[in-house]
N, C-alpha and C. Protein backbone atom coordinates (compact mmCIF):
# COMPACT_ATOMS: atom_id res chain seq x y z
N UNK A 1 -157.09 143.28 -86.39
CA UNK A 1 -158.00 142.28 -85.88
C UNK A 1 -159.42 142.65 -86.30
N UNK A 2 -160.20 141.85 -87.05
CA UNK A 2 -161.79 141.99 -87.35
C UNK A 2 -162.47 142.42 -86.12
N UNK A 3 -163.47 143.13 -86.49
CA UNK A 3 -164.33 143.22 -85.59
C UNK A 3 -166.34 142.76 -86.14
N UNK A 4 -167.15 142.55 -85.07
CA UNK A 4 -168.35 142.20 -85.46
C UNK A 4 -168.62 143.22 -86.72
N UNK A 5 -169.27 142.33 -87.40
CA UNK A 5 -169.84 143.37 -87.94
C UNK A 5 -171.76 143.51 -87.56
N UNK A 6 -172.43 142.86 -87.13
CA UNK A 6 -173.21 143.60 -86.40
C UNK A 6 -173.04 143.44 -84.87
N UNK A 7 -174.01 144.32 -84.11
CA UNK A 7 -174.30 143.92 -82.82
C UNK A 7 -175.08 142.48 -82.71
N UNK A 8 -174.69 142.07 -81.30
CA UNK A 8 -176.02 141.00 -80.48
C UNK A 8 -176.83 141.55 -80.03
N UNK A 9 -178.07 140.66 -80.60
CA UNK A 9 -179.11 141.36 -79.42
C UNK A 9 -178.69 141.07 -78.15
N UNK A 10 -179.76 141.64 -77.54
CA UNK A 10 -179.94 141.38 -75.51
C UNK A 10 -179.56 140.24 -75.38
N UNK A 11 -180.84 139.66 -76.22
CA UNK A 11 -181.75 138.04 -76.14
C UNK A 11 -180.36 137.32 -76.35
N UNK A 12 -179.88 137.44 -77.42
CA UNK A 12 -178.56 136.35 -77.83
C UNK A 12 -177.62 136.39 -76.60
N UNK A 13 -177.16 137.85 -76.20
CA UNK A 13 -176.47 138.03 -75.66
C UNK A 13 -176.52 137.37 -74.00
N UNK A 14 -177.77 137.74 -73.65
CA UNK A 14 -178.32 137.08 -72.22
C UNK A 14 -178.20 135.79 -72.23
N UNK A 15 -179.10 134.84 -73.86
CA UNK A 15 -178.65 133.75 -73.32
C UNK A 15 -177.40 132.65 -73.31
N UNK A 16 -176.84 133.33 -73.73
CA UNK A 16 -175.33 132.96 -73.69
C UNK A 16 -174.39 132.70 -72.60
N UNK A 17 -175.42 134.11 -71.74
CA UNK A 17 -174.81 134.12 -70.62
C UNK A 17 -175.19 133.53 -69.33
N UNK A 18 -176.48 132.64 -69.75
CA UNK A 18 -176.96 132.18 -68.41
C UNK A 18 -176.50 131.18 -68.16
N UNK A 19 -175.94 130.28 -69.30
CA UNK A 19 -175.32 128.97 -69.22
C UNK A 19 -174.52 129.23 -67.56
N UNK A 20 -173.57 130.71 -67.73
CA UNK A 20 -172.81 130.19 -66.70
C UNK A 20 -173.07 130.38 -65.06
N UNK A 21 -174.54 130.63 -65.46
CA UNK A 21 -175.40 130.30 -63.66
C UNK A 21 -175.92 129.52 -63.68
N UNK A 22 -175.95 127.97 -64.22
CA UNK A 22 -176.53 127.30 -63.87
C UNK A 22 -176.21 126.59 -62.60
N UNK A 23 -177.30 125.78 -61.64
CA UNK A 23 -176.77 124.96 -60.54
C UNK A 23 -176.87 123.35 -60.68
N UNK A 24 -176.08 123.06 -60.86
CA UNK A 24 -175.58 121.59 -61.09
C UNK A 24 -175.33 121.08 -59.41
N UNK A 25 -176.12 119.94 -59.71
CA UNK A 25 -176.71 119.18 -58.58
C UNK A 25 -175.32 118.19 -58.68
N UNK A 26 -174.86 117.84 -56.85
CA UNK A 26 -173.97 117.31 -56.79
C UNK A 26 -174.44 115.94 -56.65
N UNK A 27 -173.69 115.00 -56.53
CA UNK A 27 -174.02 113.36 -56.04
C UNK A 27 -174.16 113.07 -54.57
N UNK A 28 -175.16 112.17 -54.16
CA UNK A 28 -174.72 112.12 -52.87
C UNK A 28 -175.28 110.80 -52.83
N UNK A 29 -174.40 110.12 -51.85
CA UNK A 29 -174.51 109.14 -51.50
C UNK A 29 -175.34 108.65 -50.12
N UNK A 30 -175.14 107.53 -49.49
CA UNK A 30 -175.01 107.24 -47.96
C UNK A 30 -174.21 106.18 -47.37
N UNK A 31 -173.60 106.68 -46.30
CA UNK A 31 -172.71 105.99 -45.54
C UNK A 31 -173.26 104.77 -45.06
N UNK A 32 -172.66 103.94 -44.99
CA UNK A 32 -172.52 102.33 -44.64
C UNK A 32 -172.39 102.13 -43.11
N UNK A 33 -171.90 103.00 -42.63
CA UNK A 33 -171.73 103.09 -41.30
C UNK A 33 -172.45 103.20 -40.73
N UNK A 34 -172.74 104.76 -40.63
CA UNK A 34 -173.71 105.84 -39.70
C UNK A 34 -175.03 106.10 -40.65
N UNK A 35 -175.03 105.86 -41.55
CA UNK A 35 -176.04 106.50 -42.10
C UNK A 35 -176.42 107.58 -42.96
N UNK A 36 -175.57 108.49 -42.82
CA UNK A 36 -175.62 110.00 -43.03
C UNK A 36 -175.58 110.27 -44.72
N UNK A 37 -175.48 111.26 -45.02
CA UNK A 37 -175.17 111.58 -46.74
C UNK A 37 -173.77 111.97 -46.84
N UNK A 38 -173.12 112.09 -47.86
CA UNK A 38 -171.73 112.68 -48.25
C UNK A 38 -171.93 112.56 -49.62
N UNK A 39 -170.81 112.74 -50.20
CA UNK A 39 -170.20 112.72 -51.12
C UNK A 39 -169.81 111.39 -51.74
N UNK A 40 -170.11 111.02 -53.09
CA UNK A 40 -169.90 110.04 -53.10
C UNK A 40 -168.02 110.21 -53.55
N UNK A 41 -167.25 109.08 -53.12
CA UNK A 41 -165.62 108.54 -53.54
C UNK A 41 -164.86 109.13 -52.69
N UNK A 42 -165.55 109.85 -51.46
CA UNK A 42 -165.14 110.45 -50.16
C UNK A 42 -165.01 109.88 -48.96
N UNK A 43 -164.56 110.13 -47.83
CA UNK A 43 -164.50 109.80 -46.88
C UNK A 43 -165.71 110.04 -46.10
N UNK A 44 -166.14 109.47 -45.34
CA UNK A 44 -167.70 110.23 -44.92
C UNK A 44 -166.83 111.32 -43.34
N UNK A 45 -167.86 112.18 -43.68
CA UNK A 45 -166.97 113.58 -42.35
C UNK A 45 -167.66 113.20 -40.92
N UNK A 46 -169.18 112.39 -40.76
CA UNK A 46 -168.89 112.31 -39.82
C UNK A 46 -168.69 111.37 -39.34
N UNK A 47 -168.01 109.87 -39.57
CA UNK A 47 -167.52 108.92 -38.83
C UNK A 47 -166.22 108.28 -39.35
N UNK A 48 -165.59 109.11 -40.36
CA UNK A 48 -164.58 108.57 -40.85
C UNK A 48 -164.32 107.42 -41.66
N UNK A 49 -165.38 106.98 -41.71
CA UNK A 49 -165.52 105.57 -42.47
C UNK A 49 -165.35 105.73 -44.47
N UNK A 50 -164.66 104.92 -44.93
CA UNK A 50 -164.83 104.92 -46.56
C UNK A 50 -164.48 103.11 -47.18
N UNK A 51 -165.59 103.06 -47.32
CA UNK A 51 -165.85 101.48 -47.76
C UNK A 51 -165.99 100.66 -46.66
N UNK A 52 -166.29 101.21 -45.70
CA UNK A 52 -166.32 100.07 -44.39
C UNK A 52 -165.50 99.72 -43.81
N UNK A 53 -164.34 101.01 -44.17
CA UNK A 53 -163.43 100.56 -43.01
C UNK A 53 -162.96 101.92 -42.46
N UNK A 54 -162.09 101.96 -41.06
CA UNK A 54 -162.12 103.48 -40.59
C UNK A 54 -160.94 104.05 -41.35
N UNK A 55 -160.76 105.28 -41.94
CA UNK A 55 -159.74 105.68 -42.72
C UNK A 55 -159.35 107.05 -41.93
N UNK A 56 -160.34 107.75 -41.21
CA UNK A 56 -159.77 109.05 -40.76
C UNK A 56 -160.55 109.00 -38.78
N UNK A 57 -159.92 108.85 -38.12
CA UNK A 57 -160.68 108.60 -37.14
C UNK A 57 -160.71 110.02 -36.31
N UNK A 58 -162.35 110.20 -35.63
CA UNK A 58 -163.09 111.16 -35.29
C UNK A 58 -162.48 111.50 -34.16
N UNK A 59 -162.10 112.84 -33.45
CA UNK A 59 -161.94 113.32 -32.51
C UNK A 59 -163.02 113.57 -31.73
N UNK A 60 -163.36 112.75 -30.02
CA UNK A 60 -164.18 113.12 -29.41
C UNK A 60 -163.84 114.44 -28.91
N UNK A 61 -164.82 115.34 -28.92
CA UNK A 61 -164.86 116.45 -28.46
C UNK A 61 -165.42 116.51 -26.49
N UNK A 62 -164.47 116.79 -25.48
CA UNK A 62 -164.26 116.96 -24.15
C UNK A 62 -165.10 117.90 -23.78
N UNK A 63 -166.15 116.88 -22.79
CA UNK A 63 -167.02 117.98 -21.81
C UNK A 63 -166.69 119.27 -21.14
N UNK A 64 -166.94 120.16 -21.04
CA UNK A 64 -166.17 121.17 -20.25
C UNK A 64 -166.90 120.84 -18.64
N UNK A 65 -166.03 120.41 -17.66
CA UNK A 65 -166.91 119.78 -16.46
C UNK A 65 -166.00 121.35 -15.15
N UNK A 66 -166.85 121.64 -14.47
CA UNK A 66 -166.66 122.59 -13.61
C UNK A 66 -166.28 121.71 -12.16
N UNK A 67 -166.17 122.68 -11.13
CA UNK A 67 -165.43 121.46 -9.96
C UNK A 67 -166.36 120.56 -9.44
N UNK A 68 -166.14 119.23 -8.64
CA UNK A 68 -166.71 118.67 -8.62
C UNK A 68 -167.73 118.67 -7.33
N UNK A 69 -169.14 118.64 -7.07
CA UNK A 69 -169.57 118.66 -6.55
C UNK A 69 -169.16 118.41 -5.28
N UNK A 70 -169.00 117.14 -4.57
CA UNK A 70 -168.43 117.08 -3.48
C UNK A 70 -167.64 117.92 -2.81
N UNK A 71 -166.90 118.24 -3.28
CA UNK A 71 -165.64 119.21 -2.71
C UNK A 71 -166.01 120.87 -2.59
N UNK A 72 -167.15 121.26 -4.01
CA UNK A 72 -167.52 122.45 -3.86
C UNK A 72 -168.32 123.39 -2.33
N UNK A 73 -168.84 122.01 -1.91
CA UNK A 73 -169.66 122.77 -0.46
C UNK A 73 -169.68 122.17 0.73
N UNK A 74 -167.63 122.01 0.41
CA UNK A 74 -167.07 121.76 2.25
C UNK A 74 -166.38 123.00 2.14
N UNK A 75 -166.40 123.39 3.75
CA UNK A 75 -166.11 124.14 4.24
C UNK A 75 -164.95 124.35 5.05
């Protein structure tokens, strides 16, 4: 198998290599619904909505409620 026959510099060598840090900016859209940003060709995460209609529907999340007043300060 051949090998180089010279070295790379740094310079060549570095920039060769920065290509693969670059940060590539994603798409974002906004929801029709709520408002919010996502992704565009996604479902939006927080209301479930994709094209205006509901496709994944949101779980309300349950108060944590302690006992109820009345009852706590009879005796």
């Amino acid at each position: 198998m051949p090998n180089p026959y010279r070295k790379h510099s740094p310079r060549r060598r570095d920039s060769r290599r920065s290509k693969n840090w670059t940060i590539h900016m994603v798409g974002i859209s906004g929801c029709k619904n709520c408002g919010n940003v996502h992704q565009p060709h996604t479902v939006c995460p927080h209301c479930g909505f994709y094209g205006g209609k509901l496709v994944v529907p949101t779980k309300v999340k349950k108060s944590k409620k302690g006992p109820e007043e009345g009852q706590a300060g009879k005796d």
